[in-house]
C-alpha atoms as a PDB file:
ATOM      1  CA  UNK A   1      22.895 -15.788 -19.224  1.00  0.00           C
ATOM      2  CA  UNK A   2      22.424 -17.451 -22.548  1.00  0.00           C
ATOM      3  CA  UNK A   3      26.164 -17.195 -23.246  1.00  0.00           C
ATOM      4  CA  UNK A   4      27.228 -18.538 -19.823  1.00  0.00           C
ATOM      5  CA  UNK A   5      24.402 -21.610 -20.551  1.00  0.00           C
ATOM      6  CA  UNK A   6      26.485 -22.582 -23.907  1.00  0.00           C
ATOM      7  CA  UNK A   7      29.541 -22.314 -22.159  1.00  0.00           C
ATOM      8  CA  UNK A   8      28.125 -25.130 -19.569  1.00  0.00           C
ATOM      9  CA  UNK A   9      26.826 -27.112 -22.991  1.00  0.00           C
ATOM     10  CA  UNK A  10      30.407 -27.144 -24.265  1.00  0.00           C
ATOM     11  CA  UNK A  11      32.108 -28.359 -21.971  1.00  0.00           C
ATOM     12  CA  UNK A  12      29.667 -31.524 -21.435  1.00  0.00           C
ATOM     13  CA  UNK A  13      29.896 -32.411 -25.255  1.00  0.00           C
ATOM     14  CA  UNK A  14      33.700 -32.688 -24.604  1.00  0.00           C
ATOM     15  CA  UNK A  15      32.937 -34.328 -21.766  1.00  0.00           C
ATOM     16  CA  UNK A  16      31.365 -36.854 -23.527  1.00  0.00           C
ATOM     17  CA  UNK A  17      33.219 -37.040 -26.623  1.00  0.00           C
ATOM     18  CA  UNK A  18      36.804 -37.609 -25.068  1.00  0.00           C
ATOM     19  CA  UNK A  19      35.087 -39.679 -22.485  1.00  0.00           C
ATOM     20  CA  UNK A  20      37.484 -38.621 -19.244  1.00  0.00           C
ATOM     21  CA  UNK A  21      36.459 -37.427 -16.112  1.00  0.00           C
ATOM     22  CA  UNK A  22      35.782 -33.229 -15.698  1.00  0.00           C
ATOM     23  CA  UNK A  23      39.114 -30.971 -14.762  1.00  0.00           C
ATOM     24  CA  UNK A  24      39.540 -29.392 -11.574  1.00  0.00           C
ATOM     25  CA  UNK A  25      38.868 -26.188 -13.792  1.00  0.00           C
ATOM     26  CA  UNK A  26      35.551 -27.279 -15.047  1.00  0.00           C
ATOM     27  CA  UNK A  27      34.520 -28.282 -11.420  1.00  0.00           C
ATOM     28  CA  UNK A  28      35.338 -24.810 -10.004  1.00  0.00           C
ATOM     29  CA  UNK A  29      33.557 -23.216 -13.050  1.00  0.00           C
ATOM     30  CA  UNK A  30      30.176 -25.112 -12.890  1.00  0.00           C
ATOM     31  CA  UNK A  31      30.254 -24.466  -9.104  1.00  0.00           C
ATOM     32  CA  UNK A  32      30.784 -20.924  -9.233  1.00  0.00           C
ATOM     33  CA  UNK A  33      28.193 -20.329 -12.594  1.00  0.00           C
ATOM     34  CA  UNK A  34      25.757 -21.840  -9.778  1.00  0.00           C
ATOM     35  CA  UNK A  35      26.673 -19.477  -6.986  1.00  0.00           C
ATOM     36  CA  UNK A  36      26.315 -16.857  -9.494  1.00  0.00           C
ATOM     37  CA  UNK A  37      22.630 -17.402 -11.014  1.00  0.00           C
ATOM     38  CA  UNK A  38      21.186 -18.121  -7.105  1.00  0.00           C
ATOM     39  CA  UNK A  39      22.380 -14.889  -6.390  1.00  0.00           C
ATOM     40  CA  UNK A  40      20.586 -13.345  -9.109  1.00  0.00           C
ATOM     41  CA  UNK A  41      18.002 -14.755  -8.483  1.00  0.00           C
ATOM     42  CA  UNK A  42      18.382 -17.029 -11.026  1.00  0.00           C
ATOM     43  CA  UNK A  43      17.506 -20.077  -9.511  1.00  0.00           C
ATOM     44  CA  UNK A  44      13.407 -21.988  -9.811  1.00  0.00           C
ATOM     45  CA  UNK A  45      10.550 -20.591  -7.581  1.00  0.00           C
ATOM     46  CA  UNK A  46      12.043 -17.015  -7.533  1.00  0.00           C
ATOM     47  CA  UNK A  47       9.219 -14.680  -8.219  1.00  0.00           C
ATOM     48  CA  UNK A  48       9.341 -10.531  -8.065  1.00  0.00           C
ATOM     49  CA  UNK A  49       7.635  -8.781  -4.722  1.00  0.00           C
ATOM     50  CA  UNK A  50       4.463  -6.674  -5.240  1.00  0.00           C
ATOM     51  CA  UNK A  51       4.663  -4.453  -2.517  1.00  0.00           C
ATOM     52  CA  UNK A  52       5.876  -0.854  -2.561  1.00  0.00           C
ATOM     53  CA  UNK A  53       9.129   0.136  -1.355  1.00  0.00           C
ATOM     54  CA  UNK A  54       9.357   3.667  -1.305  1.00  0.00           C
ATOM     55  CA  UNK A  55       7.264   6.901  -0.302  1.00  0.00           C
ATOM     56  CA  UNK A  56       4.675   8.539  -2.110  1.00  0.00           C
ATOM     57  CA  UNK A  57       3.582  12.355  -1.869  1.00  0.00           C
ATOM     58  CA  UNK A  58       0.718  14.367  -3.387  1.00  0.00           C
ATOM     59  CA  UNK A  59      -2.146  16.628  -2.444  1.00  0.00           C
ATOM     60  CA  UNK A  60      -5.323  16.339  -0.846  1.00  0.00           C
ATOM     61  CA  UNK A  61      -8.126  19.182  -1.923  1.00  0.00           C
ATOM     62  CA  UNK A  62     -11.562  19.830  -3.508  1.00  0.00           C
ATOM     63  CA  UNK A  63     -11.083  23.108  -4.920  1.00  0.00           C
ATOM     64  CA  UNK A  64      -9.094  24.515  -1.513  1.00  0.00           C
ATOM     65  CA  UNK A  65      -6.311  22.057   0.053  1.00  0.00           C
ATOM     66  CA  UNK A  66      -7.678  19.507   2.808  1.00  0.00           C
ATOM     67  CA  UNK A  67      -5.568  20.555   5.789  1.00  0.00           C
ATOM     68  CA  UNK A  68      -5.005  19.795   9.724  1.00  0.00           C
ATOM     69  CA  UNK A  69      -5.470  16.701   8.702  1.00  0.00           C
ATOM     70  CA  UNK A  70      -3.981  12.841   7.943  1.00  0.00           C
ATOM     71  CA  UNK A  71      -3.319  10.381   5.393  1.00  0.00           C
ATOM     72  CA  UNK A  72      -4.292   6.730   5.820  1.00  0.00           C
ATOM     73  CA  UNK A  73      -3.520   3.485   3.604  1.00  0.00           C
ATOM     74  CA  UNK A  74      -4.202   0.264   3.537  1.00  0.00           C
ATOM     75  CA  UNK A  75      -2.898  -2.143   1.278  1.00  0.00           C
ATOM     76  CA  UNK A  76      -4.099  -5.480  -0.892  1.00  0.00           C
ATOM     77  CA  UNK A  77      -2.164  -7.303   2.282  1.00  0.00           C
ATOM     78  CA  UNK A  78      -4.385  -5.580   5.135  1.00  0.00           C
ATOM     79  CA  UNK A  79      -1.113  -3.590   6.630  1.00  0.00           C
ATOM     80  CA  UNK A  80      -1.820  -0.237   7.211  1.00  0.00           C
ATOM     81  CA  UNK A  81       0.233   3.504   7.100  1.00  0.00           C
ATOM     82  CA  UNK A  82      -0.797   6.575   8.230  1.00  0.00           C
ATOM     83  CA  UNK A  83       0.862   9.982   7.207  1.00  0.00           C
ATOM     84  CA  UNK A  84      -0.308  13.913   8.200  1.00  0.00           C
ATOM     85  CA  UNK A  85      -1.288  16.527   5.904  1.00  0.00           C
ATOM     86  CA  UNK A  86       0.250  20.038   5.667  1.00  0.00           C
ATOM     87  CA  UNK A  87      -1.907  23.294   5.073  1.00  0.00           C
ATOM     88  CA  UNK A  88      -1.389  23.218   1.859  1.00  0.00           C
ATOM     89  CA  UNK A  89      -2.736  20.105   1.558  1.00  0.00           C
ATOM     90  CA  UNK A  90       0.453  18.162   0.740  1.00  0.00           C
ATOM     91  CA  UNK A  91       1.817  15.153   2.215  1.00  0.00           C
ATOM     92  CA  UNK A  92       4.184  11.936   1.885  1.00  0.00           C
ATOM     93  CA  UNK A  93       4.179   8.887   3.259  1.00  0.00           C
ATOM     94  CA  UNK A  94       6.050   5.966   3.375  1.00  0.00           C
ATOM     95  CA  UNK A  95       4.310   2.954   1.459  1.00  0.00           C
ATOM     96  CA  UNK A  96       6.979   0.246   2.620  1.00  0.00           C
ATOM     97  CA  UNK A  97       5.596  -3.177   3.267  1.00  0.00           C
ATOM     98  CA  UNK A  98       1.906  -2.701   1.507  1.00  0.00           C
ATOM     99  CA  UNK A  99       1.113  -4.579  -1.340  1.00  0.00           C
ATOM    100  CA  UNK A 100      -0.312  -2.712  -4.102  1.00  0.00           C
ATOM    101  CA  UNK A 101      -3.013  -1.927  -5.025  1.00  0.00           C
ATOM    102  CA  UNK A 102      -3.563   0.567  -1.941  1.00  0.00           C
ATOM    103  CA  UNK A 103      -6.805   2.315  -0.704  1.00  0.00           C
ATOM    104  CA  UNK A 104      -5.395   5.914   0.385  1.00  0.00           C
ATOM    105  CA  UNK A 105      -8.265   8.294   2.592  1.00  0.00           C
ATOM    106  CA  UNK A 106      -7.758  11.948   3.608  1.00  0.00           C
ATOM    107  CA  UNK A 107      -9.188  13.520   6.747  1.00  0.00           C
ATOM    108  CA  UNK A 108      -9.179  16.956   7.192  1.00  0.00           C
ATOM    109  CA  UNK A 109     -10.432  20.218   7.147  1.00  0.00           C
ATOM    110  CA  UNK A 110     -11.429  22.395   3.716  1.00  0.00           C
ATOM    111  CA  UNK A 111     -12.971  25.408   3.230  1.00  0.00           C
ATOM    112  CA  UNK A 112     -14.076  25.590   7.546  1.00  0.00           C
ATOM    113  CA  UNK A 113     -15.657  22.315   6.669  1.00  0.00           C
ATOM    114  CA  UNK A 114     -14.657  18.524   7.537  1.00  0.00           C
ATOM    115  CA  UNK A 115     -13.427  16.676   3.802  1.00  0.00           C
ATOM    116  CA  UNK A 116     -12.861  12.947   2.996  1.00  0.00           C
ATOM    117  CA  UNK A 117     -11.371  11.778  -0.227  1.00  0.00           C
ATOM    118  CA  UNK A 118     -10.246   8.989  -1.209  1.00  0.00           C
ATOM    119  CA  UNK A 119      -7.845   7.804  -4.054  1.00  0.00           C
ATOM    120  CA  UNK A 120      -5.564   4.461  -4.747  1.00  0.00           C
ATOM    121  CA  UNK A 121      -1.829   3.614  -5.819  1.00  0.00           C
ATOM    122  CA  UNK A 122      -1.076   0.730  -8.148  1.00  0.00           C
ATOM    123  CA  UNK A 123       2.249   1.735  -9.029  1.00  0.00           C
ATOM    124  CA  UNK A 124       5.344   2.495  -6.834  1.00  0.00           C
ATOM    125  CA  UNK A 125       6.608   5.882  -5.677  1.00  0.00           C
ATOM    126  CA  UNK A 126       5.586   9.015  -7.461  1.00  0.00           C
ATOM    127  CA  UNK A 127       2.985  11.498  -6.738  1.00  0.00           C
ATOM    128  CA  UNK A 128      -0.739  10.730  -5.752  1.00  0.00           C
ATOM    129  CA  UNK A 129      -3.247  12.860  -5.382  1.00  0.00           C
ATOM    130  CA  UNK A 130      -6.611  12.611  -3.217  1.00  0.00           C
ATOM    131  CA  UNK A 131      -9.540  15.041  -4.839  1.00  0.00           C
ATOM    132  CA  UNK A 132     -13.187  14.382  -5.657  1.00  0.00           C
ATOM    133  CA  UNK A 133     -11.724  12.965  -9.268  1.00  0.00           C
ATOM    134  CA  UNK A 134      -9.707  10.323  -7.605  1.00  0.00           C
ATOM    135  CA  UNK A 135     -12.850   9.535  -4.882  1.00  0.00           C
ATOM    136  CA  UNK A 136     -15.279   9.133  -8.047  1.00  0.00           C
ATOM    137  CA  UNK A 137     -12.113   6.834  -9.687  1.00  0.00           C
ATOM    138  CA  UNK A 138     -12.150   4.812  -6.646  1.00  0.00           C
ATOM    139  CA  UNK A 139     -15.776   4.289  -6.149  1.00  0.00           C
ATOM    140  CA  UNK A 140     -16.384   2.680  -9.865  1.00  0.00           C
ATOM    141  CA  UNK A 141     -13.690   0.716  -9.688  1.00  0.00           C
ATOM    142  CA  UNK A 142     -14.685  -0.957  -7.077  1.00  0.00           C
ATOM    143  CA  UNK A 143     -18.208  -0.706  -7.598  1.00  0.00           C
ATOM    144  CA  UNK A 144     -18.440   0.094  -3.915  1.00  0.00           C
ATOM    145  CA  UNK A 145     -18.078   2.773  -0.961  1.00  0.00           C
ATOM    146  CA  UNK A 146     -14.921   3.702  -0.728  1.00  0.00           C
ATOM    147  CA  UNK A 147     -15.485   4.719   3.152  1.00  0.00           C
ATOM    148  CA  UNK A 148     -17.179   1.419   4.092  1.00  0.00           C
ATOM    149  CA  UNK A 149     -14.521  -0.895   2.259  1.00  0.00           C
ATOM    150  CA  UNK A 150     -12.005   1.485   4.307  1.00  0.00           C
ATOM    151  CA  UNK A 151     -13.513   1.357   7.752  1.00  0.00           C
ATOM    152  CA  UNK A 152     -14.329  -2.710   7.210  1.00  0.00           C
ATOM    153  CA  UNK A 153     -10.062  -2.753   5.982  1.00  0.00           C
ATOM    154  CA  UNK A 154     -11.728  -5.092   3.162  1.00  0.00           C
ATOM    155  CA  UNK A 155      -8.691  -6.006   0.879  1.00  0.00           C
ATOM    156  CA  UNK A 156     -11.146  -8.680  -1.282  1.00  0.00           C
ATOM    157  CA  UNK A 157     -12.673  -4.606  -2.520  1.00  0.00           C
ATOM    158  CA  UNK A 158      -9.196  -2.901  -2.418  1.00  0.00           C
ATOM    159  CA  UNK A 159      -7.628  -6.139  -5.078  1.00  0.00           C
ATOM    160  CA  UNK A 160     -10.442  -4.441  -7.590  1.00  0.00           C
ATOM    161  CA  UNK A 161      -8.651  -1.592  -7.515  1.00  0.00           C
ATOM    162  CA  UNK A 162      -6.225  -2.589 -10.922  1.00  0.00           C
ATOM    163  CA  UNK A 163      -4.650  -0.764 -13.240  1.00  0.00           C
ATOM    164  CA  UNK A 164      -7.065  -1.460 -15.946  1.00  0.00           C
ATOM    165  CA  UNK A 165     -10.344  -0.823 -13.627  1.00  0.00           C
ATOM    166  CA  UNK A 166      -8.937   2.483 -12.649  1.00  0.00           C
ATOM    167  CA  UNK A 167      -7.452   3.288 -16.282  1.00  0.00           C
ATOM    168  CA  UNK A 168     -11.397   2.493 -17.548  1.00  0.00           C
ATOM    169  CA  UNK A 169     -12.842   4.929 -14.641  1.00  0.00           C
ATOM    170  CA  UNK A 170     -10.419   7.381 -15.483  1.00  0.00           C
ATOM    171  CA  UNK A 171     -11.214   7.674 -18.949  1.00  0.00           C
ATOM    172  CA  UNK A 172     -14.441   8.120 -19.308  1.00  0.00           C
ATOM    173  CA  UNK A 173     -14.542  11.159 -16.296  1.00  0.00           C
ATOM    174  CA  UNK A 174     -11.759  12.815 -18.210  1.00  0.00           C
ATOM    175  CA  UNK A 175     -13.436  12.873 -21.034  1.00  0.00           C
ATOM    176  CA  UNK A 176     -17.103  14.255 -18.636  1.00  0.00           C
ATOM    177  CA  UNK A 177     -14.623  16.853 -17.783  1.00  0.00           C
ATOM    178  CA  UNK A 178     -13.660  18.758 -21.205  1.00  0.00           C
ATOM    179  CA  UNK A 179     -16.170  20.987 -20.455  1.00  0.00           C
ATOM    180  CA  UNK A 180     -14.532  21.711 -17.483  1.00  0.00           C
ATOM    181  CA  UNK A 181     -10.894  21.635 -18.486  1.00  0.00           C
ATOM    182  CA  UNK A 182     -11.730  24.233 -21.584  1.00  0.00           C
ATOM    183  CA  UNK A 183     -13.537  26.519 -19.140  1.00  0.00           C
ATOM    184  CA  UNK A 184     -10.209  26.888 -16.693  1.00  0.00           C
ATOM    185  CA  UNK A 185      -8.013  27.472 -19.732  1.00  0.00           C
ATOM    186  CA  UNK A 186      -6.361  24.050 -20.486  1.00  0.00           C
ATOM    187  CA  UNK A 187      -6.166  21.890 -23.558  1.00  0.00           C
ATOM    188  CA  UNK A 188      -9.095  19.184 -23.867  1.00  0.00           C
ATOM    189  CA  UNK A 189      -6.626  17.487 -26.937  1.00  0.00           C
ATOM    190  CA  UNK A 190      -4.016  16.015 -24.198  1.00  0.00           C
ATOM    191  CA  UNK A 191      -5.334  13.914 -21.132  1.00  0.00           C
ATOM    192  CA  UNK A 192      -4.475  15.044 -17.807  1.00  0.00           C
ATOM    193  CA  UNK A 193      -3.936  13.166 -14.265  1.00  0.00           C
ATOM    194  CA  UNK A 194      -6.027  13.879 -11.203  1.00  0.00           C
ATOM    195  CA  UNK A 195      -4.195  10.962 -10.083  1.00  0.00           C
ATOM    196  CA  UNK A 196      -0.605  11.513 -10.666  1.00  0.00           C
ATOM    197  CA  UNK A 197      -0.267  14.680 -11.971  1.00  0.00           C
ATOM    198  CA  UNK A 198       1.702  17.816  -9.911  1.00  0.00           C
ATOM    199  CA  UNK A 199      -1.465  19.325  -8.497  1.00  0.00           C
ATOM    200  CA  UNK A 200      -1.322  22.719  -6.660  1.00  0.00           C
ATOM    201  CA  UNK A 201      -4.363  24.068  -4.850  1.00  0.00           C
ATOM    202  CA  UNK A 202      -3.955  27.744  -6.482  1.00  0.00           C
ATOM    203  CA  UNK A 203      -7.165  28.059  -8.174  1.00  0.00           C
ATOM    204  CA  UNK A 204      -5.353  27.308 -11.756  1.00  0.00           C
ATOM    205  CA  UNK A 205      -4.628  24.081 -13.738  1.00  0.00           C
ATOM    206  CA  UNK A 206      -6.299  21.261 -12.511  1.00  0.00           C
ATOM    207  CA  UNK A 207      -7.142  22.739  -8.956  1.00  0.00           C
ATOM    208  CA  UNK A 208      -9.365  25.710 -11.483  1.00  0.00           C
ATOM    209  CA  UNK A 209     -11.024  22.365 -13.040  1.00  0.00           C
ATOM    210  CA  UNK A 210     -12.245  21.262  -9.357  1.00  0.00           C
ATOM    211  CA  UNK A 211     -13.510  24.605  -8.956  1.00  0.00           C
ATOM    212  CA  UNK A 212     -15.961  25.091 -11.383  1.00  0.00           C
ATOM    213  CA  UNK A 213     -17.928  21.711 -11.201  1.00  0.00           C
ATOM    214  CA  UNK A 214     -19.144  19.601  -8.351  1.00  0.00           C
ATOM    215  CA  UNK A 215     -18.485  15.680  -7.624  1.00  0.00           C
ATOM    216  CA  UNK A 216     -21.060  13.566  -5.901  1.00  0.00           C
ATOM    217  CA  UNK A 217     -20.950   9.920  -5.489  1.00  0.00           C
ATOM    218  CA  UNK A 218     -25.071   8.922  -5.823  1.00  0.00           C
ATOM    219  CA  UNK A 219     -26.545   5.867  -4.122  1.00  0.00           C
ATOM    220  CA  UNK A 220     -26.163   2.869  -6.213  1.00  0.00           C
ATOM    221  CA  UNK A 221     -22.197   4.194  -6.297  1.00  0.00           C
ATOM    222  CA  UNK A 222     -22.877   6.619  -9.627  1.00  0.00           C
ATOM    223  CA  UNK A 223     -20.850   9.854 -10.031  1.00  0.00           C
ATOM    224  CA  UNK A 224     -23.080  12.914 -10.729  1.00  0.00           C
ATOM    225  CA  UNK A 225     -20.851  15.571 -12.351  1.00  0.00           C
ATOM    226  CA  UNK A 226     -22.664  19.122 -11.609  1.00  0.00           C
ATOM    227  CA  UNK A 227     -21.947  22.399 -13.755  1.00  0.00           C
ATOM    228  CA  UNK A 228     -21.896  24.715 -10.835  1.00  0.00           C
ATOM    229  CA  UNK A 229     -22.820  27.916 -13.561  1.00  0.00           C
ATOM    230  CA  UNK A 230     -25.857  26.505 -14.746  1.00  0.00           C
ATOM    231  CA  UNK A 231     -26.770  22.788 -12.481  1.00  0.00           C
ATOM    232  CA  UNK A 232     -26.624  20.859 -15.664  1.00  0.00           C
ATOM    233  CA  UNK A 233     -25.588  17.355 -14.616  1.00  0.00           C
ATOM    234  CA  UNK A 234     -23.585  14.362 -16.107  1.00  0.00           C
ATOM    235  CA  UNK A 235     -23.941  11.086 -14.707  1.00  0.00           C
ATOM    236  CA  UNK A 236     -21.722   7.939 -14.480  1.00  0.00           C
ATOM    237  CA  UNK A 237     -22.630   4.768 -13.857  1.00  0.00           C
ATOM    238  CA  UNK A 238     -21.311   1.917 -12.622  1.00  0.00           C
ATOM    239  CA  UNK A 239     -19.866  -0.463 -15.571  1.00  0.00           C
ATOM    240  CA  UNK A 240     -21.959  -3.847 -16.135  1.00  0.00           C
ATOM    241  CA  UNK A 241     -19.187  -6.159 -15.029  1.00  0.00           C
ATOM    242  CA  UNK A 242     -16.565  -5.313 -12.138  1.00  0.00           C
ATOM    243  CA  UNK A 243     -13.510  -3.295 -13.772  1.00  0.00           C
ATOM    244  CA  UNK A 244     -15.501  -2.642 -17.000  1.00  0.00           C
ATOM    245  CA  UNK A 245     -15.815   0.771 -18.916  1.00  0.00           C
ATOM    246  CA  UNK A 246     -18.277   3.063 -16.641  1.00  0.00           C
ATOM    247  CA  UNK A 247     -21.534   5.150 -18.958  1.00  0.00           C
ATOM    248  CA  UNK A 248     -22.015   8.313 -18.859  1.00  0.00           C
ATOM    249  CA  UNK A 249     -25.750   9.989 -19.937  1.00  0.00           C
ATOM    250  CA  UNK A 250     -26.461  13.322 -19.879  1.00  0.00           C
ATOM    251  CA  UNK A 251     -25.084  17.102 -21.175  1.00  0.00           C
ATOM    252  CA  UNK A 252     -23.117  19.176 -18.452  1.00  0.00           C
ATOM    253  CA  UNK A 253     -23.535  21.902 -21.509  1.00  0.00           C
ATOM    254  CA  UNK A 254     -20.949  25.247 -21.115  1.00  0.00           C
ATOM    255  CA  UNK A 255     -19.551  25.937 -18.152  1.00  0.00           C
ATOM    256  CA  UNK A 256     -18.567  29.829 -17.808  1.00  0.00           C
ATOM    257  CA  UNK A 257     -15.262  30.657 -16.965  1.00  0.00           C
ATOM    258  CA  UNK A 258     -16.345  32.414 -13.738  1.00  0.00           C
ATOM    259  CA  UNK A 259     -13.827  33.771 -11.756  1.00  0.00           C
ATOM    260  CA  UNK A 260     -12.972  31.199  -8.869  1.00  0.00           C
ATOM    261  CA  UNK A 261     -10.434  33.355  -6.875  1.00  0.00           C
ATOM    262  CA  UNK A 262     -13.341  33.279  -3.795  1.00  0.00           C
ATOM    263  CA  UNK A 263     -14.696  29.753  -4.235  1.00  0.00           C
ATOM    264  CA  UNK A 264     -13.425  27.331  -1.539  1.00  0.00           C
END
């Protein structure tokens, strides 16, 4: 760009040193140079599009896979896209035409039992999950209900839902979670992804995690973290300002690495 822009600054010094009108060449050249930036977008006023444009897929479980069930979005524009869920709790669905960031919700059926979750996408394509770590991410971003901003489609709650809100939520239940992520065998030195990461509902890796404590969301839209091997409890609270760092008081002490092979 900067090299055609000198070439255009060139030929007007000439232009104005020899003091004679432009050449047919010069004409053409300008004319075409403008043809070229419009088309590139080039031209004032242009501005990039914030909606997704392609599909996203993931899975839906707490522990065992939500299943018989569907996927619903709704994005920071109010349109809406629904999707179904396999048994093993995966699906995709097509995100074209909402405008990140999206409010996601899974209904179906785990463990004999009906299962919401909820989760969000602020970046196109790629994987995203739905789990009781992405329904806890959700919730203090927000700083509301995830199921009442969903059922009320209110997109003024679903624009809280930024990268750095959910990036603040995320870190500080990772880090409620080491206890968690040591007891199923995996590294508490790296951090992992509820959100994005490949997730398989095979009672190892992160799925193992989701096994051996319990996620509630609290009145007041806190996140009690329950050892299941012992009750201990962590709990988060809601940050002070809207998008803020969440607290977390409490010890959810050792979990035991119980086996989980008939936990649902």
């Amino acid at each position: 760009f900067f090299g055609w822009a000198h070439a255009i600054n060139h030929l007007n010094v000439v232009k104005e040193d020899k003091m004679h009108k432009p050449s047919l060449r010069s004409v053409i050249f300008s004319a075409c140079l403008v043809a070229l930036l419009q088309g590139c977008g080039g031209g004032s006023g242009g501005s990039a599009s914030s909606s997704a444009s392609t599909s996203v897929s993931g899975v839906a479980a707490v522990g065992s896979p939500i299943s018989s069930g569907t996927i619903k979005l709704i994005g920071a524009n109010g349109v809406t896209a629904t999707g179904s869920i396999a048994e093993s709790g995966a699906y995709s669905v097509d995100t074209n035409g909402l405008t990140m960031p999206i409010l996601v919700r899974v209904d179906g059926v785990s463990g004999g039992e009906t299962a919401v979750q909820y989760s969000v996408i602020n970046e196109a394509g790629g994987t995203i999950n739905a789990n009781p770590v992405t329904t806890a991410i959700v919730t203090l971003a927000m700083g509301e209900d995830p199921g009442t901003v969903f059922e009320a489609a209110d997109t003024s709650k679903i624009r809280l839902l930024t990268i750095t809100a959910t990036g603040n939520a995320t870190a500080v239940l990772y880090t409620t979670l080491n206890a968690s992520r040591a007891a199923a065998g995996m590294s508490t030195s790296t951090d992992v992804n509820f959100l994005n990461a490949p997730f398989v509902a095979n009672k190892s890796g992160l799925d193992r995690v989701l096994d051996l404590v319990k996620l509630r969301v609290e009145p007041g839209n806190t996140i009690s973290i329950v050892n299941k091997t012992n009750d201990a409890v962590v709990t988060v609270a809601q940050p002070t300002s809207v998008g803020g760092t969440p607290s977390a008081s409490g010890s959810i002490g050792v979990i035991q690495s119980i086996d989980t092979s008939g936990i649902d």
